[in-house]
Protein backbone atom coordinates (compact mmCIF):
# COMPACT_ATOMS: atom_id res chain seq x y z
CA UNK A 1 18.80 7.34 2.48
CA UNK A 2 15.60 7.16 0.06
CA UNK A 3 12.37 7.19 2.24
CA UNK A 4 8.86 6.55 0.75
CA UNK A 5 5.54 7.36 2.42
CA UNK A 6 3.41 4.18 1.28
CA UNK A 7 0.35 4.20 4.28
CA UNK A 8 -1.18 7.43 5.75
CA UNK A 9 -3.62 9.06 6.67
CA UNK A 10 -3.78 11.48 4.27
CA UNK A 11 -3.70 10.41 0.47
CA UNK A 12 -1.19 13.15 -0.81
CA UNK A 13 -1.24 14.65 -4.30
CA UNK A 14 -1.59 12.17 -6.98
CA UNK A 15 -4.14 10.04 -8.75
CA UNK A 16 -4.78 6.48 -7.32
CA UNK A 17 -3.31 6.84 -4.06
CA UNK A 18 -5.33 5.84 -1.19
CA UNK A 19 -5.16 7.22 2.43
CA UNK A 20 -6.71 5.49 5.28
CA UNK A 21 -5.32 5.26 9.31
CA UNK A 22 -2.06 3.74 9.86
CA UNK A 23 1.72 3.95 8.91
CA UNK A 24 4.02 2.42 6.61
CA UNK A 25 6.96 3.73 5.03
CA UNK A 26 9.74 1.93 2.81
CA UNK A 27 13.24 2.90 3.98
CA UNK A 28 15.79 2.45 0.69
CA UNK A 29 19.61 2.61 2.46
CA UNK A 30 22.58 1.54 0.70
CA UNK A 31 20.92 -0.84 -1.76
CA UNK A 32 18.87 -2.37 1.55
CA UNK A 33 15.27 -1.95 1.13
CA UNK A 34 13.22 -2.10 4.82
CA UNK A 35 9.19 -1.93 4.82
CA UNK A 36 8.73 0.11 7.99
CA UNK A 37 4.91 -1.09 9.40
CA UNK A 38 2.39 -2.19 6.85
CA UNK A 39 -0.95 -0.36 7.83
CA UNK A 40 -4.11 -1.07 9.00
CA UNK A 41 -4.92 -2.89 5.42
CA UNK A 42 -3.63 -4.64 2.86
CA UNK A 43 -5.43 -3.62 0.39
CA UNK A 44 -4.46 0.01 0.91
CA UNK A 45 -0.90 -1.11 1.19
CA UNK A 46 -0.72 -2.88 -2.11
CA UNK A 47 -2.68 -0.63 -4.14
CA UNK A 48 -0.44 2.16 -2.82
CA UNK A 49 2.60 0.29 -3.53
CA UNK A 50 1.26 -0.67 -7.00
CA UNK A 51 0.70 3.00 -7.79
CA UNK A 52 4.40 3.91 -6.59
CA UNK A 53 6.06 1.34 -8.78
CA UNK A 54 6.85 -0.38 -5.53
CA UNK A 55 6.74 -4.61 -5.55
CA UNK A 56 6.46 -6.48 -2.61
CA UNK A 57 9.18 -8.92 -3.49
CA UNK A 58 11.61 -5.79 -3.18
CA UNK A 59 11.67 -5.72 0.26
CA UNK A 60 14.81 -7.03 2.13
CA UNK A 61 13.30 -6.47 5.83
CA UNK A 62 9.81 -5.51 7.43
CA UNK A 63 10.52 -3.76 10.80
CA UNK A 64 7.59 -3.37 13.00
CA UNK A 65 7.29 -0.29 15.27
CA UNK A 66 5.09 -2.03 17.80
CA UNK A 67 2.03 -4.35 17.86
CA UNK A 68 -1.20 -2.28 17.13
CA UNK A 69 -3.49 -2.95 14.29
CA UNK A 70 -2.84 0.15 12.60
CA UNK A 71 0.58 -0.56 11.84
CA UNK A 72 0.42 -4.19 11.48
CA UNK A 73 -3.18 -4.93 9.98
CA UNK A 74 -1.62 -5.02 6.18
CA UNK A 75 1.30 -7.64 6.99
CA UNK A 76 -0.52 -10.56 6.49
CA UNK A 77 -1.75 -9.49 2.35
CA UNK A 78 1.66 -8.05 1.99
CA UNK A 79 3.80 -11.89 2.87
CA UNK A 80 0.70 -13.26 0.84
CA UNK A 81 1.79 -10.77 -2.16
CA UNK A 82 5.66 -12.04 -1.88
CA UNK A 83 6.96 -14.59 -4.10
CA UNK A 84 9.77 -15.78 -0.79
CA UNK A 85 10.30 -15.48 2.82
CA UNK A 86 11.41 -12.50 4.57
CA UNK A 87 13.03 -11.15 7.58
CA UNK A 88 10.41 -9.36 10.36
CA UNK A 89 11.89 -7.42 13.06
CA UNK A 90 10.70 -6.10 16.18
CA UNK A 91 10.14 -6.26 20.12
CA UNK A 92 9.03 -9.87 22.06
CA UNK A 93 6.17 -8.26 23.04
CA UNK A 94 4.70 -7.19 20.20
CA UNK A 95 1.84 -10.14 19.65
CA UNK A 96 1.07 -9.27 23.05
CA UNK A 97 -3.07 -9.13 23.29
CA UNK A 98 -4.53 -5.42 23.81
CA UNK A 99 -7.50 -3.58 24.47
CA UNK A 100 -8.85 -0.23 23.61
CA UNK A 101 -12.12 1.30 26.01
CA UNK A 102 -12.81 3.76 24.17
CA UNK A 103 -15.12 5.27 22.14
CA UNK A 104 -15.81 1.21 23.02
CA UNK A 105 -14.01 -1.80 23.88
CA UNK A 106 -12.32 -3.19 21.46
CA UNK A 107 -9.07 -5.33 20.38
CA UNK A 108 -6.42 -3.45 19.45
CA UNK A 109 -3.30 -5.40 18.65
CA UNK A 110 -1.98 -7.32 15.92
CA UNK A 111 -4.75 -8.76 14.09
CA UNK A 112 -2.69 -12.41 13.38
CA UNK A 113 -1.10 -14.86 15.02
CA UNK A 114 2.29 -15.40 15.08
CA UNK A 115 1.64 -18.75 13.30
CA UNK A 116 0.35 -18.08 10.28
CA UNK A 117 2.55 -15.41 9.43
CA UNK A 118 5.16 -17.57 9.91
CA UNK A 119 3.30 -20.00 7.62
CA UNK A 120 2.61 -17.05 4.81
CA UNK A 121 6.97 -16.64 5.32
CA UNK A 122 7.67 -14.47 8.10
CA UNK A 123 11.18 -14.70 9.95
CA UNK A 124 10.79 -13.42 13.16
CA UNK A 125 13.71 -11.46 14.78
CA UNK A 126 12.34 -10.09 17.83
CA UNK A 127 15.04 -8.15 20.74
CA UNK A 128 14.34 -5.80 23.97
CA UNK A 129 17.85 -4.75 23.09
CA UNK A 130 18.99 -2.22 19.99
CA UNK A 131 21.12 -4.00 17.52
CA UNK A 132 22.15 -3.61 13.68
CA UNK A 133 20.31 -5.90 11.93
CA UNK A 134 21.87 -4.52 8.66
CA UNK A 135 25.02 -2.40 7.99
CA UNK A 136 23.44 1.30 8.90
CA UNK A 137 20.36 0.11 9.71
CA UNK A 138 19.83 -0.51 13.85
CA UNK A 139 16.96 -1.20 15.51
CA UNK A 140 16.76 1.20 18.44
CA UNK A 141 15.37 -1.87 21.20
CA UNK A 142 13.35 -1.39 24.28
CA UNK A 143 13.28 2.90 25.09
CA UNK A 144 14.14 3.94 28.26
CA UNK A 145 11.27 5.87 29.15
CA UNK A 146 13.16 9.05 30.91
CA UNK A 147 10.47 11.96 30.21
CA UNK A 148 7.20 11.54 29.03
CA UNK A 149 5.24 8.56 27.18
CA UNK A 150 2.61 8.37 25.14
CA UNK A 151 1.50 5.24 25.83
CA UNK A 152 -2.35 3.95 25.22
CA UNK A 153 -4.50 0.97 26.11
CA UNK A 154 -4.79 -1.66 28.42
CA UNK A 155 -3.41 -5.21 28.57
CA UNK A 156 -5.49 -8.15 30.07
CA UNK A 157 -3.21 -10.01 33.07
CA UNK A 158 -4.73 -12.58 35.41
CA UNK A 159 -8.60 -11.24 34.44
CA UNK A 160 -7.52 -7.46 35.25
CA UNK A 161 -6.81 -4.80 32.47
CA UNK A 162 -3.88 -2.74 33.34
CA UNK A 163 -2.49 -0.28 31.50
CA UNK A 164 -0.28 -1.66 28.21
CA UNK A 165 3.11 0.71 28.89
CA UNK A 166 3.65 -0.62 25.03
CA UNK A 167 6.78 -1.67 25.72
CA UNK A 168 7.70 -2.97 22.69
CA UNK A 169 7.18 0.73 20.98
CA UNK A 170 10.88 0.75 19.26
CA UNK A 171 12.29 2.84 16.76
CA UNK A 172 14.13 2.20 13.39
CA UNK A 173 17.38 4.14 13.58
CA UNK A 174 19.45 4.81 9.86
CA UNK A 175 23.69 5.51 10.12
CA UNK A 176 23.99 8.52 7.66
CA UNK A 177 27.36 8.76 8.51
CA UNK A 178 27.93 12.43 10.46
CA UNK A 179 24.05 12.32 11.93
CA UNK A 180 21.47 9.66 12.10
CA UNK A 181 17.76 9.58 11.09
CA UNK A 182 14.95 7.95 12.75
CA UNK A 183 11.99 6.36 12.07
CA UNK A 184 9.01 5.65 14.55
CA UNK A 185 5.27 4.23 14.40
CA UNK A 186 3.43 6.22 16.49
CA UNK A 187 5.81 7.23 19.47
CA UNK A 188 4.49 6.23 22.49
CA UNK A 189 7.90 5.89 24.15
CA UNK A 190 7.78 9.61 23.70
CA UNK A 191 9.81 11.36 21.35
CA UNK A 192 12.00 12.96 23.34
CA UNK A 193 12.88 9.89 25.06
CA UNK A 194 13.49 8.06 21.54
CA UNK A 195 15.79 10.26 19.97
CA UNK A 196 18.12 10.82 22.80
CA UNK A 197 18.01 6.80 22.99
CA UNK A 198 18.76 6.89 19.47
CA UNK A 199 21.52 9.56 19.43
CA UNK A 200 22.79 7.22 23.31
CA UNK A 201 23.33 4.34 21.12
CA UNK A 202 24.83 5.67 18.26
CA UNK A 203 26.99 8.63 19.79
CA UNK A 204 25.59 11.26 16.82
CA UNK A 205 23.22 13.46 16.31
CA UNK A 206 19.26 13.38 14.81
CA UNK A 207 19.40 14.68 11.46
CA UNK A 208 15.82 13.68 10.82
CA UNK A 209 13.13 12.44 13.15
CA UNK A 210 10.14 10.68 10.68
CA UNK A 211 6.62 9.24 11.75
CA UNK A 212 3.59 9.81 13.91
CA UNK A 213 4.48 11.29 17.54
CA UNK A 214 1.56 10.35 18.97
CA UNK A 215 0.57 13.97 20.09
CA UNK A 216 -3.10 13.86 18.89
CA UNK A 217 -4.76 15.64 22.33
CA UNK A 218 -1.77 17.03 24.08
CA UNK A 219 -1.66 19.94 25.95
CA UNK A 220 -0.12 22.94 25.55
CA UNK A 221 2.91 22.39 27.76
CA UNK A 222 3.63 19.48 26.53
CA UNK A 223 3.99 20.45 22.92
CA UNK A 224 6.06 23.79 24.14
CA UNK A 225 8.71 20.48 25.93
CA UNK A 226 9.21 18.80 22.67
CA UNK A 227 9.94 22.37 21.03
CA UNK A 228 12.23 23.81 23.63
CA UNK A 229 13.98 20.12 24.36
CA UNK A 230 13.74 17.88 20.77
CA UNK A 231 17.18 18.32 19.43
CA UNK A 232 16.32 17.09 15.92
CA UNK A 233 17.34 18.98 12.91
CA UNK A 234 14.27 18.39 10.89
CA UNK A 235 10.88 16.63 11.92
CA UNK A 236 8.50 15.22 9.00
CA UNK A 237 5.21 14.35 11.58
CA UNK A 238 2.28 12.57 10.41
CA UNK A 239 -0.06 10.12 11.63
CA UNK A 240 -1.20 10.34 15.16
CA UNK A 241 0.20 13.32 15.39
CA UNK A 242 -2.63 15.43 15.51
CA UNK A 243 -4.06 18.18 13.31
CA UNK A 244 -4.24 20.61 16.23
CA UNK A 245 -0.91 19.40 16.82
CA UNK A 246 0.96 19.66 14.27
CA UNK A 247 -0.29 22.79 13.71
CA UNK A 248 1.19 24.60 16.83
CA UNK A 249 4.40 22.69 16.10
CA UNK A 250 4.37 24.16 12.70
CA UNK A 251 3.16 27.88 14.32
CA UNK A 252 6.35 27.57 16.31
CA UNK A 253 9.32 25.26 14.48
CA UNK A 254 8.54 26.99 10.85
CA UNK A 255 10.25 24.93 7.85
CA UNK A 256 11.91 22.71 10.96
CA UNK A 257 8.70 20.54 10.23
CA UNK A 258 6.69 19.20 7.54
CA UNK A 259 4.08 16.84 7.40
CA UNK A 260 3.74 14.06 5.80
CA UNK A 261 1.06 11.79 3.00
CA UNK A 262 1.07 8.85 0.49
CA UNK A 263 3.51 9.37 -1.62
CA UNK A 264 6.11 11.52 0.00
CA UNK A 265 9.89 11.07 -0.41
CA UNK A 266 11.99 12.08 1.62
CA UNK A 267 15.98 11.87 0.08
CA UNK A 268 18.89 12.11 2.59
């Protein structure tokens, strides 16, 4: 398994590359090429792909994490930039219409309609439960939600906000044979909760646990939990992970994490 850091935050190390909020990686697995999220624009996305030697056509799958801007902002450019139609998967719920309060109120979901995606050539292939939609490549389904989440927002029902559980968080899960790796957006399932779902469902263990983790503002507690209890052989954290973060995680886990920017392979 090839993965390529196309959409981050952080810009990385060489000329051209832009960083900007959001996630997208491409996933290469045995000759199947996935496009994991697409960003909060496409114009980031395609200039970084451009850069990378990358062309949207190459993509066999997109597979989207969940329904927030930031990971789905860039889809609509990117089926514009394809010459054919393409599989999308994710969760029913992920057009679902959100809400942010703060620093104001403000929308916060997929910026699109599921119309006129469909109309640019998306394929929709959207299931609560986990199932392969290629050979090695699953997609983890609704997660459990056994510890902690990290869930954010607020959902409008009946003329009342309540708060969006983001249901419809999942998880791209890779068959490397002995162990597994997984991908995820942002994490608010909570990553402990995600990779014991993944390694449930697949009956091995986490070689590789890839994304953001959503731990931007946790306490300290919390971050000591995911290094006494994540059983995950490596972690490359990026994102909303969080610069204070990360950095404690890194203060106690050593090499066991690494984080990540445009540009970054990652070769399994």
């Amino acid at each position: 398994m090839r993965l390529t850091v196309l959409y981050e935050n952080h810009s990385g190390f060489r000329k051209g590359l832009l960083g900007s909020h959001g996630f997208s990686v491409l996933v290469e697995h045995d000759a199947v090429k996935v496009l994991v999220d697409t960003g909060t624009e496409g114009r980031v996305l395609l200039n970084n792909m451009e850069k990378l030697g990358i062309a949207p056509d190459e993509m066999d799958y997109v597979f989207i994490t969940h329904g927030h801007y930031d990971h789905t902002g860039g889809l609509k450019e990117f089926l514009r930039a394809r010459g054919r139609r393409i599989g999308v998967i994710g969760h029913p719920e992920m057009f679902r219409r959100r809400i942010a309060l703060k620093p104001h109120p403000r929308q916060i979901g997929i910026p699109f309609t599921r119309e006129e995606l469909e109309e640019l050539g998306a394929e929709f292939v959207l299931k609560s439960e986990p199932f392969e939609f290629a050979p090695g490549l699953w997609s983890s389904g609704e997660i459990p939600r056994l510890e902690w989440d990290r869930a954010v927002g607020y959902v409008e029902r009946g003329g009342e906000l309540r708060k969006d559980r983001v249901p419809d968080d999942i998880a791209l899960i890779i068959d490397l044979g002995e162990s597994v790796a997984v991908v995820t957006g942002c994490g608010h399932s909570g990553i402990l909760n995600i990779t014991r779902h993944a390694s449930t469902i697949t009956g091995k263990p986490i070689k590789a646990l890839v994304g953001g983790f959503h731990l931007i503002g946790a306490d300290r507690k919390l971050l000591d939990d995911v290094v006494e209890n994540l059983d995950v052989e490596k972690l490359y954290a990026g994102h909303c992970t969080g610069i204070d973060s990360y950095a404690y995680l890194k203060a106690k886990l050593g090499g066991k994490i690494e984080p990540l920017h445009v540009g970054k392979t990652i070769e399994l």
